[in-house]
PDB file of N, CA and C in Angstrom:
ATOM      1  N   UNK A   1      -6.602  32.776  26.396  1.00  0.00           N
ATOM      2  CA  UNK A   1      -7.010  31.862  25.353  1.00  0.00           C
ATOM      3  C   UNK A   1      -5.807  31.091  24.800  1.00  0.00           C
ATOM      4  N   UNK A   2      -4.674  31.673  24.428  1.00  0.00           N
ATOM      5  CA  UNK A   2      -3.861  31.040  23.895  1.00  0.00           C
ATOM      6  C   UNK A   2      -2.929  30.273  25.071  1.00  0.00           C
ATOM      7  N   UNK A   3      -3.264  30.790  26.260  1.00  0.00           N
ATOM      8  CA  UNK A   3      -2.856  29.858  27.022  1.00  0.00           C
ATOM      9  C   UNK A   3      -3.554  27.950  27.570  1.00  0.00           C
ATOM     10  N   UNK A   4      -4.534  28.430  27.200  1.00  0.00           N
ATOM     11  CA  UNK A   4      -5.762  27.341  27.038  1.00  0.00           C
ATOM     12  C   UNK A   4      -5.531  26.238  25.873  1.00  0.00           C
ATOM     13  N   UNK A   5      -5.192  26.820  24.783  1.00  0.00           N
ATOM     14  CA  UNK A   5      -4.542  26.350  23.515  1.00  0.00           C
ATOM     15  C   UNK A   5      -3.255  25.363  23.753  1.00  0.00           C
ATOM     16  N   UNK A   6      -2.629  26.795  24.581  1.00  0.00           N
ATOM     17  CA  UNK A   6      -1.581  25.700  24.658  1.00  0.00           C
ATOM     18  C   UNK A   6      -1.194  24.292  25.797  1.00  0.00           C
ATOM     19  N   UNK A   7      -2.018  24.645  27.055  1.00  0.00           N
ATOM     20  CA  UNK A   7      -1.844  23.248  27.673  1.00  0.00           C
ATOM     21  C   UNK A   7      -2.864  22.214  27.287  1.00  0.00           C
ATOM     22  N   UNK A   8      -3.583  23.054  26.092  1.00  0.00           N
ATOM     23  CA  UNK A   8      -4.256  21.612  25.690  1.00  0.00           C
ATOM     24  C   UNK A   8      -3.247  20.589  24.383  1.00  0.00           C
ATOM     25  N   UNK A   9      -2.277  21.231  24.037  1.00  0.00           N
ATOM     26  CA  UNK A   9      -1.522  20.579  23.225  1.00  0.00           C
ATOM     27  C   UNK A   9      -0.631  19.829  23.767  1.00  0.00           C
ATOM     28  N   UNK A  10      -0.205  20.098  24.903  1.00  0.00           N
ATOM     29  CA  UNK A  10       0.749  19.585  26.114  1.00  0.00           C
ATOM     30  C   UNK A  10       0.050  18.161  26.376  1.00  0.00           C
ATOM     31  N   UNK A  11      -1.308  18.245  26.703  1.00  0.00           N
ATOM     32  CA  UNK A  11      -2.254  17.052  27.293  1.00  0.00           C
ATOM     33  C   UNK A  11      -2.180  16.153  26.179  1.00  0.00           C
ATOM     34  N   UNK A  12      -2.763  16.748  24.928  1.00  0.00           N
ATOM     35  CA  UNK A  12      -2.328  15.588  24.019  1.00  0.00           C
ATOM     36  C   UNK A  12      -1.953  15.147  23.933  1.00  0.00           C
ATOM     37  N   UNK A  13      -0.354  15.098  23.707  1.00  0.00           N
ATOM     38  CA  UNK A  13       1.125  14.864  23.231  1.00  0.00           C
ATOM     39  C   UNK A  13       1.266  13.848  24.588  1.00  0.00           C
ATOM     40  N   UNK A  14       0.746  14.285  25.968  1.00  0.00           N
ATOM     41  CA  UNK A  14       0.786  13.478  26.961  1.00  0.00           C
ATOM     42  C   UNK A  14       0.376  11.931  26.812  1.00  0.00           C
ATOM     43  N   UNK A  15      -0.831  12.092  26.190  1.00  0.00           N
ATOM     44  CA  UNK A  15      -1.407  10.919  26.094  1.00  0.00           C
ATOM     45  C   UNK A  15      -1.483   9.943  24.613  1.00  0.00           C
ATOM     46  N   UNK A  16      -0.114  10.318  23.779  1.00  0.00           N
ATOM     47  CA  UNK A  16       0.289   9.584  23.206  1.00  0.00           C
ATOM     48  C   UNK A  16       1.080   8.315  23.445  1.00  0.00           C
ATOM     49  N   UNK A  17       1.105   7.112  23.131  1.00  0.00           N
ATOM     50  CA  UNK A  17       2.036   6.443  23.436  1.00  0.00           C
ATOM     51  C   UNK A  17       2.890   6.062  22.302  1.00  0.00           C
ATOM     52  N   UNK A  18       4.099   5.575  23.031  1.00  0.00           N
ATOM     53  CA  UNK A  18       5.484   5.204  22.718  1.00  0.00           C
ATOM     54  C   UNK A  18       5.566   4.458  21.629  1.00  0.00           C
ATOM     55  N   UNK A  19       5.939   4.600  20.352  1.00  0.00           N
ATOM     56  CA  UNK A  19       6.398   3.343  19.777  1.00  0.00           C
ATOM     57  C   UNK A  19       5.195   3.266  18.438  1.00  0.00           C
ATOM     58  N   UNK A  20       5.474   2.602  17.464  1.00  0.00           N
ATOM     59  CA  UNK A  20       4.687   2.270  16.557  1.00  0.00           C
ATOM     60  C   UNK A  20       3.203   1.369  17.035  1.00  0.00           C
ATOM     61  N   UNK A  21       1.995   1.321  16.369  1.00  0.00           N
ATOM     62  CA  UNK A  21       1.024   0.744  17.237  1.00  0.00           C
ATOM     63  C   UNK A  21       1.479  -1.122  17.125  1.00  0.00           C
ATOM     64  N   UNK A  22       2.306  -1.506  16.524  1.00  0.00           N
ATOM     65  CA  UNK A  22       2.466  -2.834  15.967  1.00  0.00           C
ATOM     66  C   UNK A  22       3.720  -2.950  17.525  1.00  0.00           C
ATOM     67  N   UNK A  23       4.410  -2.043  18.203  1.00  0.00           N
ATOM     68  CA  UNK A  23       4.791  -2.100  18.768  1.00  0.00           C
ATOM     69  C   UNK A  23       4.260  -2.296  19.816  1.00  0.00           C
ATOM     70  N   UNK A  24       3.206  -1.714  20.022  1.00  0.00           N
ATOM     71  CA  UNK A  24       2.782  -1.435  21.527  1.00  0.00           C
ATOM     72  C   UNK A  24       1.897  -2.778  22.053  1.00  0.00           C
ATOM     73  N   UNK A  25       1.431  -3.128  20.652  1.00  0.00           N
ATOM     74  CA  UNK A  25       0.531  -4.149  20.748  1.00  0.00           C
ATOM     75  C   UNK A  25       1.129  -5.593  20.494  1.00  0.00           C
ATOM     76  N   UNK A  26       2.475  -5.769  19.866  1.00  0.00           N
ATOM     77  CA  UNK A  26       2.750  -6.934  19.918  1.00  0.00           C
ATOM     78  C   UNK A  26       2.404  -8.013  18.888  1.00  0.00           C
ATOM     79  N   UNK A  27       1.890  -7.241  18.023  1.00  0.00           N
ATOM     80  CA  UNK A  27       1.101  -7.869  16.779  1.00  0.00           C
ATOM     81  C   UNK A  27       2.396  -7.849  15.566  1.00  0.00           C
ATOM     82  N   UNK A  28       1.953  -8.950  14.690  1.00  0.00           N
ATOM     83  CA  UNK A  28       3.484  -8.463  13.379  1.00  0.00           C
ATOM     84  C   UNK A  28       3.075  -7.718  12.677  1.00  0.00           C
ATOM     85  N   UNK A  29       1.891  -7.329  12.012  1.00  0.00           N
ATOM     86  CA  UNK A  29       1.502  -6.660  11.705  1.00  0.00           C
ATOM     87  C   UNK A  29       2.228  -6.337  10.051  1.00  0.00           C
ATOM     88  N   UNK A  30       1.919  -6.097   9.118  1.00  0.00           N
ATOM     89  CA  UNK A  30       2.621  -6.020   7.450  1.00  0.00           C
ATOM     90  C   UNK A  30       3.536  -6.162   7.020  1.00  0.00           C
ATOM     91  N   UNK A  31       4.102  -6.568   6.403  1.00  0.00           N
ATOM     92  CA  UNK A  31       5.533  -7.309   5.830  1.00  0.00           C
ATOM     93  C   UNK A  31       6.125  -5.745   5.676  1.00  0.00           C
ATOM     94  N   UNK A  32       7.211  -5.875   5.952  1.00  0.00           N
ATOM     95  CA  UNK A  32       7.963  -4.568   6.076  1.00  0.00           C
ATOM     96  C   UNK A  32       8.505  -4.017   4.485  1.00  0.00           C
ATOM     97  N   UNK A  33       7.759  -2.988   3.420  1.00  0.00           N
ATOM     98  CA  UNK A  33       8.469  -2.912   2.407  1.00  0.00           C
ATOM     99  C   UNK A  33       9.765  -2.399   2.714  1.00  0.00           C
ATOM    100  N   UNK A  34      10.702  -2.401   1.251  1.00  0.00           N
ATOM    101  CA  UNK A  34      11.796  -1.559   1.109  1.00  0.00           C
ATOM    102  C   UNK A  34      11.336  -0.377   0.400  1.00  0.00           C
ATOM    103  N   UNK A  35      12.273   0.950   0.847  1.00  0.00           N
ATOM    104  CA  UNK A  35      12.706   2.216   0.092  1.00  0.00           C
ATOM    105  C   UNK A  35      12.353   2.256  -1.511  1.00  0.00           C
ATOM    106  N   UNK A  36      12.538   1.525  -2.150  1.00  0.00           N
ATOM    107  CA  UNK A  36      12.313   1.443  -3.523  1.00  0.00           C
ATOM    108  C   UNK A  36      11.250   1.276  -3.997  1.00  0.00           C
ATOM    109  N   UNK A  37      10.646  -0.257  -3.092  1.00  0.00           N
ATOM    110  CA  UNK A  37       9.113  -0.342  -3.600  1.00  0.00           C
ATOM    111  C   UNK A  37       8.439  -0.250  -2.519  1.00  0.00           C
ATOM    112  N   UNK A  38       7.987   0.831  -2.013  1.00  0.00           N
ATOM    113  CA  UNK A  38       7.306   0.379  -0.476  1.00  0.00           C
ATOM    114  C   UNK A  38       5.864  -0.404  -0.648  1.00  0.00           C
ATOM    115  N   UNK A  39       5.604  -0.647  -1.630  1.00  0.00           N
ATOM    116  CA  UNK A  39       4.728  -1.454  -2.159  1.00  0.00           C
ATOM    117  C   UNK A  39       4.603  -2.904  -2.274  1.00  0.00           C
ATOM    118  N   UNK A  40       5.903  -3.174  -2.210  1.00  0.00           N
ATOM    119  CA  UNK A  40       6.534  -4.402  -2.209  1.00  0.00           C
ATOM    120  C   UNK A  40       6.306  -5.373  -3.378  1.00  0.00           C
ATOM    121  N   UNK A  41       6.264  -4.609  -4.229  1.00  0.00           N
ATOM    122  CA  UNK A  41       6.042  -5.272  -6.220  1.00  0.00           C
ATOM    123  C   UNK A  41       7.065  -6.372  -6.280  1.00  0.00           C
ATOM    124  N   UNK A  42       8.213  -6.390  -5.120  1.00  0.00           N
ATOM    125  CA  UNK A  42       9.448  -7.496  -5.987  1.00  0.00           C
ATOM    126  C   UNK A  42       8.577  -8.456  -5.231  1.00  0.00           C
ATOM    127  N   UNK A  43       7.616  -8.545  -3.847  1.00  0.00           N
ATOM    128  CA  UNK A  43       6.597  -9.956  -3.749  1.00  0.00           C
ATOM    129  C   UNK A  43       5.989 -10.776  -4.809  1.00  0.00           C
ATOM    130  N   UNK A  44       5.409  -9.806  -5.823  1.00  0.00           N
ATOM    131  CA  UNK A  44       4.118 -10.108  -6.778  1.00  0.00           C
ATOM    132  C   UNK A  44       5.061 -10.112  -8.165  1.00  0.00           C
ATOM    133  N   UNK A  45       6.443 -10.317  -8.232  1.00  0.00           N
ATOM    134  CA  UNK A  45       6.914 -10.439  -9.675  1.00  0.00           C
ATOM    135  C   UNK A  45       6.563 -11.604 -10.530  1.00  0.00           C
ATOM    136  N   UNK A  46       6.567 -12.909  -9.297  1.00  0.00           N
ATOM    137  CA  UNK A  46       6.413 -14.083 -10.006  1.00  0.00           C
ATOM    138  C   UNK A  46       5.453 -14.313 -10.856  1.00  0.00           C
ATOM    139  N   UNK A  47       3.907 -12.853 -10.368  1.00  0.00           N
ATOM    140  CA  UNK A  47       3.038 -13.222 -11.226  1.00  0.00           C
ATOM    141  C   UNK A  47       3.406 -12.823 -12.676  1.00  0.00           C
ATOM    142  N   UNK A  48       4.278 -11.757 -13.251  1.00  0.00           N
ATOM    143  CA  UNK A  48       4.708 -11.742 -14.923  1.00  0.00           C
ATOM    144  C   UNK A  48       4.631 -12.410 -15.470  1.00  0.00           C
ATOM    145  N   UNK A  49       3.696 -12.602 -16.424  1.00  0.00           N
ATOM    146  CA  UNK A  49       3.940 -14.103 -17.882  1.00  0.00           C
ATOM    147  C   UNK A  49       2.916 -14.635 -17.461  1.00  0.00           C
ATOM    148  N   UNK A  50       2.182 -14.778 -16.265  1.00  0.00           N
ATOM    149  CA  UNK A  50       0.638 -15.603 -15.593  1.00  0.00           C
ATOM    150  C   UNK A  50      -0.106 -15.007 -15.949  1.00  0.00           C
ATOM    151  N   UNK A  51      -1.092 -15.939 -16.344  1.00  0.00           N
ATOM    152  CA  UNK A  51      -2.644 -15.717 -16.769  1.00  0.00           C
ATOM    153  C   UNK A  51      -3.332 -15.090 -15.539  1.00  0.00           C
ATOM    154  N   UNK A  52      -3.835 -13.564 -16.040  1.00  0.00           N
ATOM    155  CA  UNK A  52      -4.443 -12.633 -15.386  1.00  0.00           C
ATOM    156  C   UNK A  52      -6.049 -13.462 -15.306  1.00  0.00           C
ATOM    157  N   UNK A  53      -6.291 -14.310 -15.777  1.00  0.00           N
ATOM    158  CA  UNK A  53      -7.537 -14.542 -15.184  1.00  0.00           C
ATOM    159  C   UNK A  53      -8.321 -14.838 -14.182  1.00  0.00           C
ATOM    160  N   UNK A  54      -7.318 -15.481 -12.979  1.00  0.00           N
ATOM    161  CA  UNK A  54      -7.440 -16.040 -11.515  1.00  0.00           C
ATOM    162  C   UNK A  54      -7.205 -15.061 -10.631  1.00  0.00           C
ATOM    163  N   UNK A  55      -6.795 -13.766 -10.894  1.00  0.00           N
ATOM    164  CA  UNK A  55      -6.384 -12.389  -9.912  1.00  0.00           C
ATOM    165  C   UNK A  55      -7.448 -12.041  -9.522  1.00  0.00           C
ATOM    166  N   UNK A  56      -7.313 -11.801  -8.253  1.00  0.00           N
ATOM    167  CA  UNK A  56      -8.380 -10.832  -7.397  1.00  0.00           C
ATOM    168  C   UNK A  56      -7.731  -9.874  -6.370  1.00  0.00           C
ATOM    169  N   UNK A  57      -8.106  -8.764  -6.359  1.00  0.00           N
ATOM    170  CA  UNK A  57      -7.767  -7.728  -5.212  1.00  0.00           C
ATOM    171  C   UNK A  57      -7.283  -8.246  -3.859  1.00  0.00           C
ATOM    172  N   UNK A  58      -8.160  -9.421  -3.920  1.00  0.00           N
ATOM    173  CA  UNK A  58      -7.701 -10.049  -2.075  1.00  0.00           C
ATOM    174  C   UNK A  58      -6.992 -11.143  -2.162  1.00  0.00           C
ATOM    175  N   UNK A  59      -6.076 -10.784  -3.140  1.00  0.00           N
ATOM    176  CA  UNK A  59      -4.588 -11.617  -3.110  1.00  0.00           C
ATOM    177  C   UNK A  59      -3.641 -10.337  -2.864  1.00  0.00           C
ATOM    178  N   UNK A  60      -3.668  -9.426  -2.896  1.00  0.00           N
ATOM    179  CA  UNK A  60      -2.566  -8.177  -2.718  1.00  0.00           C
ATOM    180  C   UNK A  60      -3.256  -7.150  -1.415  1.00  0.00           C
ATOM    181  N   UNK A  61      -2.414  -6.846  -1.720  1.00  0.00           N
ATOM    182  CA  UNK A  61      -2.477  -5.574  -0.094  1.00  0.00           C
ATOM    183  C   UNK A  61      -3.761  -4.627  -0.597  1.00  0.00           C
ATOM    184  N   UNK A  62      -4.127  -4.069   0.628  1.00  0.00           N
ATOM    185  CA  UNK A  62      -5.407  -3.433   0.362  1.00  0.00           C
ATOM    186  C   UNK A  62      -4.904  -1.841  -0.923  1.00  0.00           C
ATOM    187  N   UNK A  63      -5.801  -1.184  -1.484  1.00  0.00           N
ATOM    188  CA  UNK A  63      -5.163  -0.388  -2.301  1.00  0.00           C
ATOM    189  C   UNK A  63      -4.682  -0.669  -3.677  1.00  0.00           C
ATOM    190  N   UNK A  64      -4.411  -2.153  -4.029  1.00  0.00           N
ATOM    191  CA  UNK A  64      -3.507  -2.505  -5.125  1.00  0.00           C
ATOM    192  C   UNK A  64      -4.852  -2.270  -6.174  1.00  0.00           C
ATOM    193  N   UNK A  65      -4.071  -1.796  -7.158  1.00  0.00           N
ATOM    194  CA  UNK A  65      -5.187  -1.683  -8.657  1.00  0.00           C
ATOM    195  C   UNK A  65      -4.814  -2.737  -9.237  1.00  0.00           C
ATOM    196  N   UNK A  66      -6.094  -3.345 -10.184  1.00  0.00           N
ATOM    197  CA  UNK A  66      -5.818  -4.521 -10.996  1.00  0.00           C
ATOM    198  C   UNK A  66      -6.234  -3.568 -12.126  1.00  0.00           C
ATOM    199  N   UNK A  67      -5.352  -3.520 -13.303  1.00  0.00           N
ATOM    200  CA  UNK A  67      -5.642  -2.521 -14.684  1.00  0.00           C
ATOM    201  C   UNK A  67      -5.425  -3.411 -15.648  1.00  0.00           C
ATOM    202  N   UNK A  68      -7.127  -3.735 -15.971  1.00  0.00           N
ATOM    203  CA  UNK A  68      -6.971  -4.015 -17.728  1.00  0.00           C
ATOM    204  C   UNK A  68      -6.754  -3.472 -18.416  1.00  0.00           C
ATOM    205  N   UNK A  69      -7.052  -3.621 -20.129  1.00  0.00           N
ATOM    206  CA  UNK A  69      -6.991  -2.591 -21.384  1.00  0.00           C
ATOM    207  C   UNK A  69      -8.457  -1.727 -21.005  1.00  0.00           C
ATOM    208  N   UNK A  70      -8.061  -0.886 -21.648  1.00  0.00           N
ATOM    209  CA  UNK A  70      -9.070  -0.223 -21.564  1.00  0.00           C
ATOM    210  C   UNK A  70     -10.041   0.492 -20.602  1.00  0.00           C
ATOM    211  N   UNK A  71      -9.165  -0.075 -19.084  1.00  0.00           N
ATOM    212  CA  UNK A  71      -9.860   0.563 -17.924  1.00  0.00           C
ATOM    213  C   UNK A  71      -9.020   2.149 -17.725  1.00  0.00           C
ATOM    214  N   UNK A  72     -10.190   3.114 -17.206  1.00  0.00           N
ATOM    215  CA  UNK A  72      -9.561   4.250 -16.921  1.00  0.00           C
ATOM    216  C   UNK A  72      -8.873   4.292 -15.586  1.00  0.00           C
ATOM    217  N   UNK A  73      -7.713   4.979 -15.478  1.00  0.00           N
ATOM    218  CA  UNK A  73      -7.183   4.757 -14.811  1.00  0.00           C
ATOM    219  C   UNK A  73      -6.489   6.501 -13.966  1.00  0.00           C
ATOM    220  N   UNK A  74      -6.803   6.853 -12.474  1.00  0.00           N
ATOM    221  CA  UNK A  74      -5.698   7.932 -12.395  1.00  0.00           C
ATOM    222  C   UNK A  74      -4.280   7.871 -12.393  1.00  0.00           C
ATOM    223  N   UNK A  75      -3.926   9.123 -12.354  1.00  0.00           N
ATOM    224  CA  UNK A  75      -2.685   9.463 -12.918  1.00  0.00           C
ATOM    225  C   UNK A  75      -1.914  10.054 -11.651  1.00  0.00           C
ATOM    226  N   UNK A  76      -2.010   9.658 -10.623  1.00  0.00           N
ATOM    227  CA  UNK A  76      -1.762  10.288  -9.285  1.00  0.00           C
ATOM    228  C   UNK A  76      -0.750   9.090  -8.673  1.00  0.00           C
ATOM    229  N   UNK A  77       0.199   9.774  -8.600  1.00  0.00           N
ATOM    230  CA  UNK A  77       0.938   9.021  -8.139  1.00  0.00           C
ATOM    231  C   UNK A  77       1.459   8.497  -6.154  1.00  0.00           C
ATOM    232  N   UNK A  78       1.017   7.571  -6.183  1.00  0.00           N
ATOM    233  CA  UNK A  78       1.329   6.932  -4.843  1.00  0.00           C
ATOM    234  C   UNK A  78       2.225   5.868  -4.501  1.00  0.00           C
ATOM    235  N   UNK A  79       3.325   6.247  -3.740  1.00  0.00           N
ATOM    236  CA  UNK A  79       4.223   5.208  -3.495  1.00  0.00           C
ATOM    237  C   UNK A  79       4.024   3.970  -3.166  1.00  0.00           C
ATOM    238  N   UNK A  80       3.132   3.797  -2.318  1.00  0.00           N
ATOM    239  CA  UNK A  80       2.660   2.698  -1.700  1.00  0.00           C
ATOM    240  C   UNK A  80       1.273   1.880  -2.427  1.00  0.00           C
ATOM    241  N   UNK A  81       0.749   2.280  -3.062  1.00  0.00           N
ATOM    242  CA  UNK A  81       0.101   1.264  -3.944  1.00  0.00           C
ATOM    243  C   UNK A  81       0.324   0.761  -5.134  1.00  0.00           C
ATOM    244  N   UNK A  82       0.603  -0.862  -4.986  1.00  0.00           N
ATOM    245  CA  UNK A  82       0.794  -2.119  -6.025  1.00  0.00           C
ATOM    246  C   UNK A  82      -0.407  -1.491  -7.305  1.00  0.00           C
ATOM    247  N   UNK A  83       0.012  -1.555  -8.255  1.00  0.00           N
ATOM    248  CA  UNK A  83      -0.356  -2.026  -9.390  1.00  0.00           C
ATOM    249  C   UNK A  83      -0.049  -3.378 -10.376  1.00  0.00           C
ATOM    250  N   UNK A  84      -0.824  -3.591 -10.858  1.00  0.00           N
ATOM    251  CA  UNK A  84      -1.163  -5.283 -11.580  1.00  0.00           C
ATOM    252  C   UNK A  84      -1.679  -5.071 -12.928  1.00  0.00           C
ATOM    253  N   UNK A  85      -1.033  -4.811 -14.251  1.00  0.00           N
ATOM    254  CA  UNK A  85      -1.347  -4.621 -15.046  1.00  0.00           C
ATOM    255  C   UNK A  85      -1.652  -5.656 -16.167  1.00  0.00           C
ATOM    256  N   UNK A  86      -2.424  -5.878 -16.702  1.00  0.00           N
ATOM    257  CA  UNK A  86      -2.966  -6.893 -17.156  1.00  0.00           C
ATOM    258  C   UNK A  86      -2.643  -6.742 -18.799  1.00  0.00           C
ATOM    259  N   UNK A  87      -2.190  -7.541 -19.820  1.00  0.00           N
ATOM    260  CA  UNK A  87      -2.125  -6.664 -20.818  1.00  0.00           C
ATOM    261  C   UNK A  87      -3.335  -7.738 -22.075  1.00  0.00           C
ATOM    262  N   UNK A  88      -3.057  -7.379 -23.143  1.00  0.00           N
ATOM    263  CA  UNK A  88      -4.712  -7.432 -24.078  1.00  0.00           C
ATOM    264  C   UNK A  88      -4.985  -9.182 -24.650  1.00  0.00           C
ATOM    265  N   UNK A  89      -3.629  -9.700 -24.159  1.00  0.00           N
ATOM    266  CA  UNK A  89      -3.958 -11.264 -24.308  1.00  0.00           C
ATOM    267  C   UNK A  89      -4.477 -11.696 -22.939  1.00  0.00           C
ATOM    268  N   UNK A  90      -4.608 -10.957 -21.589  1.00  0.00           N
ATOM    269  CA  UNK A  90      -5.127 -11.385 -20.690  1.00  0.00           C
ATOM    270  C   UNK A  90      -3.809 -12.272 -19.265  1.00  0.00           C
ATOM    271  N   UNK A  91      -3.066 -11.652 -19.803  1.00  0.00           N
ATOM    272  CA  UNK A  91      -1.723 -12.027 -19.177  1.00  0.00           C
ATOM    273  C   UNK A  91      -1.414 -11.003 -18.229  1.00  0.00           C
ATOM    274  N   UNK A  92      -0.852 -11.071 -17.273  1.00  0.00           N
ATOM    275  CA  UNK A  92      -0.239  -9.961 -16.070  1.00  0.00           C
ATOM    276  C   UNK A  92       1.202  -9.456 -16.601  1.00  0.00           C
ATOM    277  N   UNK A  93       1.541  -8.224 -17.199  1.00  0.00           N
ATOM    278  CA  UNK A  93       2.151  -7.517 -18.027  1.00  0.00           C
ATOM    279  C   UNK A  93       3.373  -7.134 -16.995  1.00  0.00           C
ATOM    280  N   UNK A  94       3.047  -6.536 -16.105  1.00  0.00           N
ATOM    281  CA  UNK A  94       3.650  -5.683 -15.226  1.00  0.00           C
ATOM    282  C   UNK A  94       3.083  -5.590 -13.814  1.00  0.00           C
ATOM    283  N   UNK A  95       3.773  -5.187 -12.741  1.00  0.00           N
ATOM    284  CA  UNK A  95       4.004  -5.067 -11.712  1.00  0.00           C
ATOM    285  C   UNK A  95       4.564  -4.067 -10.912  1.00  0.00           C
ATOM    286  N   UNK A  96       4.270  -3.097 -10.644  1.00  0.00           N
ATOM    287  CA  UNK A  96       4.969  -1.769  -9.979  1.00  0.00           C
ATOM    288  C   UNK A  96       4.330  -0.994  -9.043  1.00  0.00           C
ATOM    289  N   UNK A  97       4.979  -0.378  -8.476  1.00  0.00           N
ATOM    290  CA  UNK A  97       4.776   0.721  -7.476  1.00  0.00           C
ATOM    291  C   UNK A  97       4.264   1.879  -8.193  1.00  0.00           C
ATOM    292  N   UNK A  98       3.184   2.719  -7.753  1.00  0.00           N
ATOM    293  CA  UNK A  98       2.858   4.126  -7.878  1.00  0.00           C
ATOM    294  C   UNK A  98       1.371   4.435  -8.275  1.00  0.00           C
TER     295      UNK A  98
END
């Protein structure tokens, strides 16, 4: 049995391929974040001080939260999703990773 186990892990690993899938395929595939924000918040700074009223989700990467006042919000932190914080005059407050 555990020999069964194990050349089936062998076969797997076989039939992986090489390279990232953006590689293999040739596609550009997502703007490459940095280490800091892998979110890439220094893209979306310009919006600070802009009227939060024209924002929609499908201006940012999939994942990004748009947070008004008063919306509940988790507390779980993730590197990679943009947040867009909106603050109570209706203005885009902030911009960050997590």
């Amino acid at each position: 049995m555990k020999r069964l186990l194990l050349v089936s892990v062998f076969a797997l690993t076989a039939c992986q391929t090489a390279g990232t899938p953006d590689q293999v395929t040739g596609s550009p595939g997502p703007a490459v974040a940095d280490r800091d924000q892998p979110c890439a918040a220094a893209e979306f700074e310009h919006l600070v001080g802009s009227s939060g009223d024209g924002i929609s989700a499908s201006l940012f990467p999939p994942g990004t939260r748009i947070l008004k006042p008063g919306m509940v919000m988790t507390m779980d932190y993730r590197g990679d999703r943009l947040n867009v914080v909106i603050d109570g005059e209706g203005n885009v407050d902030r911009v960050y990773c997590g």
